[in-house]
N, C-alpha and C. Protein backbone atom coordinates (compact mmCIF):
# COMPACT_ATOMS: atom_id res chain seq x y z
N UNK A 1 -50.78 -2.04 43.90
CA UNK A 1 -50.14 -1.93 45.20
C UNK A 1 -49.18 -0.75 45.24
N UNK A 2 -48.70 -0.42 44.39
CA UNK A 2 -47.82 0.46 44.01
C UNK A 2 -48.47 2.09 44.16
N UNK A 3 -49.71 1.81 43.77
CA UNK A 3 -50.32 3.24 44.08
C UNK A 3 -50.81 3.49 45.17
N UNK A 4 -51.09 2.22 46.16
CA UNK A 4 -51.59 2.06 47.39
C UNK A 4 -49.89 2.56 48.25
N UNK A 5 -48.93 2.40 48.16
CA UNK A 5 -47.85 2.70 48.88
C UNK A 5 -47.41 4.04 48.53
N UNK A 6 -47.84 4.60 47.39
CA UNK A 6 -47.80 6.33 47.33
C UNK A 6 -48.92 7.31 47.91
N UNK A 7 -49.75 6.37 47.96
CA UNK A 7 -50.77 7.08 48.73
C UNK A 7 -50.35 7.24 50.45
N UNK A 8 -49.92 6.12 50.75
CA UNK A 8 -49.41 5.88 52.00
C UNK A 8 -48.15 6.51 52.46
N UNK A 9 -47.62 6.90 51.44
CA UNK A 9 -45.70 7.82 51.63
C UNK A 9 -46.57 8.99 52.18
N UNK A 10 -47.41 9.35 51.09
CA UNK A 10 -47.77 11.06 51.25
C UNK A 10 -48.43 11.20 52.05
N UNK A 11 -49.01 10.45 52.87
CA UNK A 11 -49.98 10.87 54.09
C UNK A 11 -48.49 10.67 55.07
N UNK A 12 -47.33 9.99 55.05
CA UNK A 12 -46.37 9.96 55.82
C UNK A 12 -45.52 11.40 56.19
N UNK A 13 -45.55 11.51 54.77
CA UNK A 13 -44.57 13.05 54.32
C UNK A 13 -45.54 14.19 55.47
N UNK A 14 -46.42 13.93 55.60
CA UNK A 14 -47.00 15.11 56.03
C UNK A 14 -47.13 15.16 58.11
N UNK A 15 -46.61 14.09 58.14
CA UNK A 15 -46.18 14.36 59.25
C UNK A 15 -45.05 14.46 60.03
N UNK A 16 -44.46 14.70 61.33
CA UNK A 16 -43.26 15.05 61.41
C UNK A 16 -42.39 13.76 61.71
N UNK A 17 -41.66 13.96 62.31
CA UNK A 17 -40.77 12.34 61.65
C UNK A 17 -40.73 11.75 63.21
N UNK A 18 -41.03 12.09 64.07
CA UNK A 18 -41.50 11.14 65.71
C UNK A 18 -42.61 10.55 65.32
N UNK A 19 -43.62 10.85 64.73
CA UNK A 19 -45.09 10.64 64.30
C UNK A 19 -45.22 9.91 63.43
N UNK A 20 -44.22 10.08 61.95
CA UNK A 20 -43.65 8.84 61.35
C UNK A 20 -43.57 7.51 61.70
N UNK A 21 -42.64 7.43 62.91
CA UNK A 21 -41.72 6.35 63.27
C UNK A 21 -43.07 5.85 64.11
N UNK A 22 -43.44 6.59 65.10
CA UNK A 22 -45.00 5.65 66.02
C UNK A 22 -45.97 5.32 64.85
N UNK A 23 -46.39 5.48 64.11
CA UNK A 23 -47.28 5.22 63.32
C UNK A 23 -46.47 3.96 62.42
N UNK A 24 -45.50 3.68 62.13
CA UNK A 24 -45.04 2.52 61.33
C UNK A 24 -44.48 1.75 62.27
N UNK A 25 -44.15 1.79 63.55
CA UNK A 25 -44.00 1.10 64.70
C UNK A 25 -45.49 0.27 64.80
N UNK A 26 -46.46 1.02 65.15
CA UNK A 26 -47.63 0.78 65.40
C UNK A 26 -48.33 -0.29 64.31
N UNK A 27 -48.00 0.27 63.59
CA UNK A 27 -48.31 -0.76 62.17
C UNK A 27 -48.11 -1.69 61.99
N UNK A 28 -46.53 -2.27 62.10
CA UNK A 28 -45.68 -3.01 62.28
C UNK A 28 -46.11 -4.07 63.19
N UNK A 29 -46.43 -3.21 64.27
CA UNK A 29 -46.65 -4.26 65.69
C UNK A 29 -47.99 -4.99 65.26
N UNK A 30 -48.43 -4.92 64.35
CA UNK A 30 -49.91 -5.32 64.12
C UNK A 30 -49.90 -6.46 63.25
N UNK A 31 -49.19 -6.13 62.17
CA UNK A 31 -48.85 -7.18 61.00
C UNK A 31 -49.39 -8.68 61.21
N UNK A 32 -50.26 -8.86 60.18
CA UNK A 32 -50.52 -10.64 60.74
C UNK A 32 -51.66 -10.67 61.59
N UNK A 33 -52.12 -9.62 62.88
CA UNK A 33 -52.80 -10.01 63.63
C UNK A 33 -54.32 -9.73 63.02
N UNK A 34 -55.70 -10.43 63.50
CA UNK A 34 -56.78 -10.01 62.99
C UNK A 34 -57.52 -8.74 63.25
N UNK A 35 -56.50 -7.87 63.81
CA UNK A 35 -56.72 -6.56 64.06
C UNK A 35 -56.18 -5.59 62.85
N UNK A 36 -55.41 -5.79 63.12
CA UNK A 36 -54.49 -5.21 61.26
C UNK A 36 -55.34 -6.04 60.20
N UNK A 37 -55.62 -7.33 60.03
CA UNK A 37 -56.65 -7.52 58.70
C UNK A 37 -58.26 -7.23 58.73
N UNK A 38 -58.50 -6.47 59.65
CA UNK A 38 -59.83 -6.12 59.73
C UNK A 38 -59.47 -4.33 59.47
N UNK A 39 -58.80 -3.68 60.07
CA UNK A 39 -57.81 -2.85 59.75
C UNK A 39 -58.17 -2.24 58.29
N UNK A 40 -56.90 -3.39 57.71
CA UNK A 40 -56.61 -3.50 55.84
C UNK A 40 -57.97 -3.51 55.07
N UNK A 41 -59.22 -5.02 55.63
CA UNK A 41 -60.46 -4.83 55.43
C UNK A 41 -61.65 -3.38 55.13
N UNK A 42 -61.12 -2.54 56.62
CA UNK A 42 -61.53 -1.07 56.98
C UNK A 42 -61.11 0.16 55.36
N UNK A 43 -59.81 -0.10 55.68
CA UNK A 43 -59.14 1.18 55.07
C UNK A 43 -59.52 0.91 53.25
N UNK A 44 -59.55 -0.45 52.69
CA UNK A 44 -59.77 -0.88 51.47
C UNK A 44 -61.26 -0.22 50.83
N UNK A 45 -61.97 -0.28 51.92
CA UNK A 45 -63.39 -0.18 51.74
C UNK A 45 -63.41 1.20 51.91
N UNK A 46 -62.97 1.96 52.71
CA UNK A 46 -62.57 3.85 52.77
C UNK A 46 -62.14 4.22 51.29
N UNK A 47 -61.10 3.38 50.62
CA UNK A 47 -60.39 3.73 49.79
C UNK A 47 -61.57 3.77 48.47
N UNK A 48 -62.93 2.82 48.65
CA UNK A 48 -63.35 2.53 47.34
C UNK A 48 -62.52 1.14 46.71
N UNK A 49 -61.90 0.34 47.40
CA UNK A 49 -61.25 -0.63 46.58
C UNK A 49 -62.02 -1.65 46.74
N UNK A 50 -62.80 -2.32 47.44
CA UNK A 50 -63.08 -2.95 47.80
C UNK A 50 -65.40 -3.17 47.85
């Protein structure tokens, strides 16, 4: 998990910090719902983890 949240800083770092904040807003607002775990489902399987 730990390498999964550095992967996730550095795609952060690279954007500017309004773009930051909507994108972890956005995220946020999702948490829990079966849109965000189909989401997590999505991105796992992008990653090769899954």
């Amino acid at each position: 998990m730990e390498n999964q949240t550095k992967q996730i800083e550095n795609i952060l770092s690279k954007l500017d910090e309004n773009t930051q904040i909507k994108v972890l807003l956005e995220c946020a607002s999702k948490i829990g719902t079966k849109e965000w775990q189909e989401a997590i489902d999505d991105l796992m399987k992008r990653m090769g983890m899954k």
